[in-house]
C-alpha atoms as a PDB file:
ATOM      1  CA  UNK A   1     -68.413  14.811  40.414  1.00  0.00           C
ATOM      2  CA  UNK A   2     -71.897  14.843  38.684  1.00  0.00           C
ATOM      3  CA  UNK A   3     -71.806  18.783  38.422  1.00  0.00           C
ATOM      4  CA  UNK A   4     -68.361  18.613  36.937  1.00  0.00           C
ATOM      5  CA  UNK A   5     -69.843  15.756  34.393  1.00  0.00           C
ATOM      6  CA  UNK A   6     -73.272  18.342  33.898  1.00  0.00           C
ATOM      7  CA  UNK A   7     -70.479  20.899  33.330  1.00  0.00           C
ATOM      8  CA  UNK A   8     -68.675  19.626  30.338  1.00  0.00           C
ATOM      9  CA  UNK A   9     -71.293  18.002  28.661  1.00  0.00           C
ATOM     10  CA  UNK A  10     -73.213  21.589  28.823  1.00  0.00           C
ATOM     11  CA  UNK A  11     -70.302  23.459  27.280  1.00  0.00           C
ATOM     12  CA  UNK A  12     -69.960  20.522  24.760  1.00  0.00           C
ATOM     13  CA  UNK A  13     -72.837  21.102  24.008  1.00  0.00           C
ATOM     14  CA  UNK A  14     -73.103  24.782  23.665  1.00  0.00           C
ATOM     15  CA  UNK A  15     -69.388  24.840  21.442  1.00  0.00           C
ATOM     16  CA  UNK A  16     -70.724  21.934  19.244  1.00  0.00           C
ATOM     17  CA  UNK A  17     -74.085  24.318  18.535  1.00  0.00           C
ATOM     18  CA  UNK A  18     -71.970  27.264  17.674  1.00  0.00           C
ATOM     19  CA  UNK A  19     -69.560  25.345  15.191  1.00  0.00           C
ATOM     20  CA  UNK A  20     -72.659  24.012  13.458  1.00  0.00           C
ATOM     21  CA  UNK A  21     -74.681  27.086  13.298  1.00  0.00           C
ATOM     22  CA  UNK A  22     -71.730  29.180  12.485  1.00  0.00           C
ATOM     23  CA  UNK A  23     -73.085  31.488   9.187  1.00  0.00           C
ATOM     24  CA  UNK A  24     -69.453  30.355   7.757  1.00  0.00           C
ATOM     25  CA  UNK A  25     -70.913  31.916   4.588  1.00  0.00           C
ATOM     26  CA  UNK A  26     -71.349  35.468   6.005  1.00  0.00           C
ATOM     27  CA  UNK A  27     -67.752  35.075   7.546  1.00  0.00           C
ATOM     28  CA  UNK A  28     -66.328  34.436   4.314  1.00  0.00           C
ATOM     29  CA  UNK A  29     -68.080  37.008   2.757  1.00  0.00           C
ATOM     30  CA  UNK A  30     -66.990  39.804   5.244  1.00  0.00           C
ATOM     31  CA  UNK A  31     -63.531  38.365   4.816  1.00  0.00           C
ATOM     32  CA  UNK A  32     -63.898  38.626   1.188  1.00  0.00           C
ATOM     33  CA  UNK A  33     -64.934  42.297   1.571  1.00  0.00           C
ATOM     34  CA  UNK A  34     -62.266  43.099   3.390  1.00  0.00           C
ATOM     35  CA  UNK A  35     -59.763  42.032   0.578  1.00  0.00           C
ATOM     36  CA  UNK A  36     -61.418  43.863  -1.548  1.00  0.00           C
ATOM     37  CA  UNK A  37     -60.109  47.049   0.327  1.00  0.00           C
ATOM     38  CA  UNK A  38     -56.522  45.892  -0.226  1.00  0.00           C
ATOM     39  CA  UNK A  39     -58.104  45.484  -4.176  1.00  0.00           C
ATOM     40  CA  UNK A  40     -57.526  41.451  -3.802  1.00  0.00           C
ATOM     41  CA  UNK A  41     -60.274  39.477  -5.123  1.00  0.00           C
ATOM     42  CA  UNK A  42     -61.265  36.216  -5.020  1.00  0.00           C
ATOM     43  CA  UNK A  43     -63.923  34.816  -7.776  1.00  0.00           C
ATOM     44  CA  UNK A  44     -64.812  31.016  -6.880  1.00  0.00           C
ATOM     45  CA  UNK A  45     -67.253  28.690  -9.032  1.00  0.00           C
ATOM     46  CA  UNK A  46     -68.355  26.797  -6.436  1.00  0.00           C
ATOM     47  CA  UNK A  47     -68.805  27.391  -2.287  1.00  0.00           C
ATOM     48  CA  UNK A  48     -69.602  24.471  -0.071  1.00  0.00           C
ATOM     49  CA  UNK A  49     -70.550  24.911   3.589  1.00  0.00           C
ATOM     50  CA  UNK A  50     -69.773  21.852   6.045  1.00  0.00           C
ATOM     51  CA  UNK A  51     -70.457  21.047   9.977  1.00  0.00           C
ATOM     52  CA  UNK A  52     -66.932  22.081  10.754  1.00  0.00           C
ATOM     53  CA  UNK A  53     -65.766  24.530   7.825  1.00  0.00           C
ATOM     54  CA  UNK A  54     -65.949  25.895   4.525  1.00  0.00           C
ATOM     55  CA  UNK A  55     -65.037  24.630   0.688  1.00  0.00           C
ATOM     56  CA  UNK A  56     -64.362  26.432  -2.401  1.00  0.00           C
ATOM     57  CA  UNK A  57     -63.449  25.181  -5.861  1.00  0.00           C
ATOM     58  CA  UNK A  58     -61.723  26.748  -8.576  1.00  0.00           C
ATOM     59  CA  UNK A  59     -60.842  30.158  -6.577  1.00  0.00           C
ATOM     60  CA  UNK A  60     -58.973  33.052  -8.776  1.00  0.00           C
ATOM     61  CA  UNK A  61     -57.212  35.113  -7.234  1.00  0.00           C
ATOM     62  CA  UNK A  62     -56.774  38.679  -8.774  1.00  0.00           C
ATOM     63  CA  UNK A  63     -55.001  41.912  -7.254  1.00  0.00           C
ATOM     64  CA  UNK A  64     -55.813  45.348  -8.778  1.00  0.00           C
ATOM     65  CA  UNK A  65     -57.687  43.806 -11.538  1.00  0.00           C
ATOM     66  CA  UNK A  66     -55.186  41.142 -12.577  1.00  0.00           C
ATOM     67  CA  UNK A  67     -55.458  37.417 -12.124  1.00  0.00           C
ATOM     68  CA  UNK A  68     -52.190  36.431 -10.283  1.00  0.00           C
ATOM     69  CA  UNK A  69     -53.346  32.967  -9.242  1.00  0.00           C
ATOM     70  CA  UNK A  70     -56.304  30.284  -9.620  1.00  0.00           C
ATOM     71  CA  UNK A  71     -56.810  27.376  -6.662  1.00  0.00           C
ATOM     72  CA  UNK A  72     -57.976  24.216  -7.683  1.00  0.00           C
ATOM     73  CA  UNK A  73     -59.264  23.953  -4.216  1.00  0.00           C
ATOM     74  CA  UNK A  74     -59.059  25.729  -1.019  1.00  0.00           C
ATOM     75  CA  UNK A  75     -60.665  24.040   2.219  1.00  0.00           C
ATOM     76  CA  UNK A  76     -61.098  25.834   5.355  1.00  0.00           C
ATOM     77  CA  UNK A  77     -61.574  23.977   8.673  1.00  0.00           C
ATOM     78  CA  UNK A  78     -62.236  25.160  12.326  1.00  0.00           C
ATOM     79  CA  UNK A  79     -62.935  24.197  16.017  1.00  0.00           C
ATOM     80  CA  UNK A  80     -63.006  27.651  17.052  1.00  0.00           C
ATOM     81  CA  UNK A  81     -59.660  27.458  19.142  1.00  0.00           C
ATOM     82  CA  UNK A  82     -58.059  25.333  15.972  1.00  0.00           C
ATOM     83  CA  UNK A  83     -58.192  26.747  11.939  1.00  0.00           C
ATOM     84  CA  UNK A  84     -57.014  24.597   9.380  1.00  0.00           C
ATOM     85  CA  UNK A  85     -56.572  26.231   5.991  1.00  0.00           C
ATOM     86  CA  UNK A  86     -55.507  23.872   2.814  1.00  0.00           C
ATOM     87  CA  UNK A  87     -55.054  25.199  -0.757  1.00  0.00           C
ATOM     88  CA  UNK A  88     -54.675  22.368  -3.258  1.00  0.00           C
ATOM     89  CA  UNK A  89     -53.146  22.595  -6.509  1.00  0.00           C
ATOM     90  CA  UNK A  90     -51.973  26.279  -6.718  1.00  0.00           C
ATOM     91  CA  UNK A  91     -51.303  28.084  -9.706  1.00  0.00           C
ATOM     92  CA  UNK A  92     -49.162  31.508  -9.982  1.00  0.00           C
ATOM     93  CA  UNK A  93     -49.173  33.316 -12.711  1.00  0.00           C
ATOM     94  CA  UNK A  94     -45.865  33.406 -15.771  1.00  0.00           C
ATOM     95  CA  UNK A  95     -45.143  36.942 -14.663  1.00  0.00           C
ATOM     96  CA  UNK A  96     -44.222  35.919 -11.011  1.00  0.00           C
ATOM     97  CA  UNK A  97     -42.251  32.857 -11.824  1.00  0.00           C
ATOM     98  CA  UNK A  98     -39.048  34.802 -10.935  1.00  0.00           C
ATOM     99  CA  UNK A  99     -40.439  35.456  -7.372  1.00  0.00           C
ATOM    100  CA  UNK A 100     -42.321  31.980  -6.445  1.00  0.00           C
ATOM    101  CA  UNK A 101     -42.391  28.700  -7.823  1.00  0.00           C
ATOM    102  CA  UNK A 102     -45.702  28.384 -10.871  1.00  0.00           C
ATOM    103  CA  UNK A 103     -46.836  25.293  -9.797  1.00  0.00           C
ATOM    104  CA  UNK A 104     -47.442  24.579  -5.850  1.00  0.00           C
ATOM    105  CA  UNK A 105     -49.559  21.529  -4.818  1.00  0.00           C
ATOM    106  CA  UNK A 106     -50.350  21.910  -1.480  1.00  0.00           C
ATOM    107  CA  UNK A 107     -50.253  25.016   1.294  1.00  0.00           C
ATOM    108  CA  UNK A 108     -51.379  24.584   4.733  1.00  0.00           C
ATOM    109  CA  UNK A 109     -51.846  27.378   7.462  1.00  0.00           C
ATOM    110  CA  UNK A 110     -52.659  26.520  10.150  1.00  0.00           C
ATOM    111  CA  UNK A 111     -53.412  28.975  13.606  1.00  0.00           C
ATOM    112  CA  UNK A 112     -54.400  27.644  17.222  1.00  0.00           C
ATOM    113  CA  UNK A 113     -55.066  29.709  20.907  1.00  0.00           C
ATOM    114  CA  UNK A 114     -51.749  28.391  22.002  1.00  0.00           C
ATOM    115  CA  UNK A 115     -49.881  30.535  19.844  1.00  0.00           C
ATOM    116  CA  UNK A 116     -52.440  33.325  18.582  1.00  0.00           C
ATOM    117  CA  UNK A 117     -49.305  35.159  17.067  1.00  0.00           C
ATOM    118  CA  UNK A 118     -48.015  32.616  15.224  1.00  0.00           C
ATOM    119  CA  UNK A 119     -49.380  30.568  12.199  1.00  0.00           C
ATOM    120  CA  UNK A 120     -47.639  27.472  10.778  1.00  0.00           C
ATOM    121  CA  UNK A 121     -47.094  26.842   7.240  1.00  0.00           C
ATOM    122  CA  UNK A 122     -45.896  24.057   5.640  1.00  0.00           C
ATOM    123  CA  UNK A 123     -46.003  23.430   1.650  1.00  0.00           C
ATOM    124  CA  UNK A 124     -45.280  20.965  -1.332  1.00  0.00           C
ATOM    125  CA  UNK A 125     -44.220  21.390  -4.649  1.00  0.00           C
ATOM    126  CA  UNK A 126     -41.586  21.436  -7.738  1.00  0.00           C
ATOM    127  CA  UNK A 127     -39.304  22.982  -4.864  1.00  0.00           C
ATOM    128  CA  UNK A 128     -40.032  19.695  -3.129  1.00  0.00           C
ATOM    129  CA  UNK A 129     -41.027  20.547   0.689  1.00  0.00           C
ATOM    130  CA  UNK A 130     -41.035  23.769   2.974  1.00  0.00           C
ATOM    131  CA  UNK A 131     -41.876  24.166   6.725  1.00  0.00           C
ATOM    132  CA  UNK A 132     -42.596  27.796   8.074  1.00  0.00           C
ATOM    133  CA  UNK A 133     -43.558  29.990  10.163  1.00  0.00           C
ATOM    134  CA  UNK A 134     -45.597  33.684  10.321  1.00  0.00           C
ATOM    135  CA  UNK A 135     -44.907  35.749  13.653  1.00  0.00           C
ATOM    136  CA  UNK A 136     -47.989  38.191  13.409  1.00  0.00           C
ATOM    137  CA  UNK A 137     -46.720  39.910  16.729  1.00  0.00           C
ATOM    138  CA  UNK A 138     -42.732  40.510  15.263  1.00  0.00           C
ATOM    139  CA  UNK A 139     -44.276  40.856  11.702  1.00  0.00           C
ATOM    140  CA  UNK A 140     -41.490  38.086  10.290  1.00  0.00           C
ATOM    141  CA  UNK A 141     -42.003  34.765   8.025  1.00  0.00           C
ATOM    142  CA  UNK A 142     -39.707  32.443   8.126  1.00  0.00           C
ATOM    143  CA  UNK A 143     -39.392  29.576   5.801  1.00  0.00           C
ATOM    144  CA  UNK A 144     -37.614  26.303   5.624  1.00  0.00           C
ATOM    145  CA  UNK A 145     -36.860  24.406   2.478  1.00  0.00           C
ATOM    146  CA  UNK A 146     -35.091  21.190   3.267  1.00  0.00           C
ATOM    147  CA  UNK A 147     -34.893  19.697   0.136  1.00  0.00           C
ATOM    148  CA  UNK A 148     -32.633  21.446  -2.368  1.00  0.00           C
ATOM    149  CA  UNK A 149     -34.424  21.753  -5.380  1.00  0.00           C
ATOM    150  CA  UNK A 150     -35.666  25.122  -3.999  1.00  0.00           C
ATOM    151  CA  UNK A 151     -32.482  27.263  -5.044  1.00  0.00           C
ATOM    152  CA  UNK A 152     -32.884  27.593  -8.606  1.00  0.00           C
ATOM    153  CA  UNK A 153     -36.009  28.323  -8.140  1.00  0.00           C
ATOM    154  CA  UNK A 154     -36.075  31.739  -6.006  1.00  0.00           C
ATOM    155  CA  UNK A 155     -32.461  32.795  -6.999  1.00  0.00           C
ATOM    156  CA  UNK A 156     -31.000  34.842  -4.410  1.00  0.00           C
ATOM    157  CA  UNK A 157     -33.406  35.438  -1.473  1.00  0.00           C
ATOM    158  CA  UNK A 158     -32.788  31.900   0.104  1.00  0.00           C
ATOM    159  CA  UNK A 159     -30.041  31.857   2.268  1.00  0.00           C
ATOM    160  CA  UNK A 160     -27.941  28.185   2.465  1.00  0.00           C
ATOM    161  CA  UNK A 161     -27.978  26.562   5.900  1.00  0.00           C
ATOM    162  CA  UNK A 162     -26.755  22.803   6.861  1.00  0.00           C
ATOM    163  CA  UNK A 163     -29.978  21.730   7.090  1.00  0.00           C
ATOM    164  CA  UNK A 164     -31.022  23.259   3.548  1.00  0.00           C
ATOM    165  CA  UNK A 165     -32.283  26.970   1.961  1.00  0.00           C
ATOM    166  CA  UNK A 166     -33.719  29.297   4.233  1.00  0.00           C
ATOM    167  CA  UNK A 167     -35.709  32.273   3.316  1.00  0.00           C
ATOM    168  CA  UNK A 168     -36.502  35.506   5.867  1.00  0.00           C
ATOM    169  CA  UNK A 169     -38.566  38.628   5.488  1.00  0.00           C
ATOM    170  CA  UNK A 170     -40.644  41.099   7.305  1.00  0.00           C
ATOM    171  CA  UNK A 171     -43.646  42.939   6.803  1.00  0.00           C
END
């Protein structure tokens, strides 16, 4: 029983270690570079590393040269076998508002070793609230708006279901 006692508090030890001496800076930066090969940019004033994740304030977001969106905030949080990605206070540019609502304020993703294919999103905003998911493995999103102030706002994509609009796509 002591060895199995030695045992976990060793690998407690060893995953604690690597979450706090994560460079969580160079990881960002490597995923920022590879945006940049898809020509997506993202221009933050202010990066804040923590024990257990990453913070940015006031991200843009630009695509081929053209600002398309600016985050208020955008927090990233992991445990290694657990990410938790928020984005607070998201605004989409006037030349999208046909496509996606202007004004979201708050997206979470969030990914876990249970379902390495999958992510979760859920969402809140003038189209009140959405639950989804992102099958990386069949390539699909699928998204649930269960409040009905969501048609107007995407026009015909959303498909009605009993419990509310549904919207489906691949990739």
């Amino acid at each position: 029983m002591q060895m199995v006692k030695k045992f976990l508090l060793v690998v407690a030890i060893v995953w604690f270690a690597v979450l706090a001496f994560m460079p969580k800076l160079e990881l960002y930066y490597t995923a920022e570079e590879a945006l940049a090969k898809q020509d997506i940019v993202l221009n933050e004033e202010k990066i804040s590393e923590s024990l257990f994740g990453l913070n940015l304030e006031k991200v843009s977001v630009f695509v081929k040269g053209i600002k398309i969106a600016s985050i208020e905030e955008l927090d990233v949080f992991t445990l290694l076998f657990y990410t938790h990605i928020e984005l607070k206070d998201l605004h989409i540019d006037d030349s999208l508002k046909q496509m996606v609502p202007q004004e979201i304020k708050q997206i979470t993703l969030s990914h876990s070793v249970v379902a390495p294919t999958e992510l979760s999103l859920q969402a809140q905003g003038a189209f009140g609230a959405m639950r989804g998911q992102v099958s990386l493995l069949e390539r699909k999103v699928y998204l649930d708006f269960n409040e009905s102030k969501a048609s107007p706002l995407f026009g015909s994509p959303l498909k009605k279901t009993e419990k509310g609009w549904v919207y489906e796509t691949s990739f």
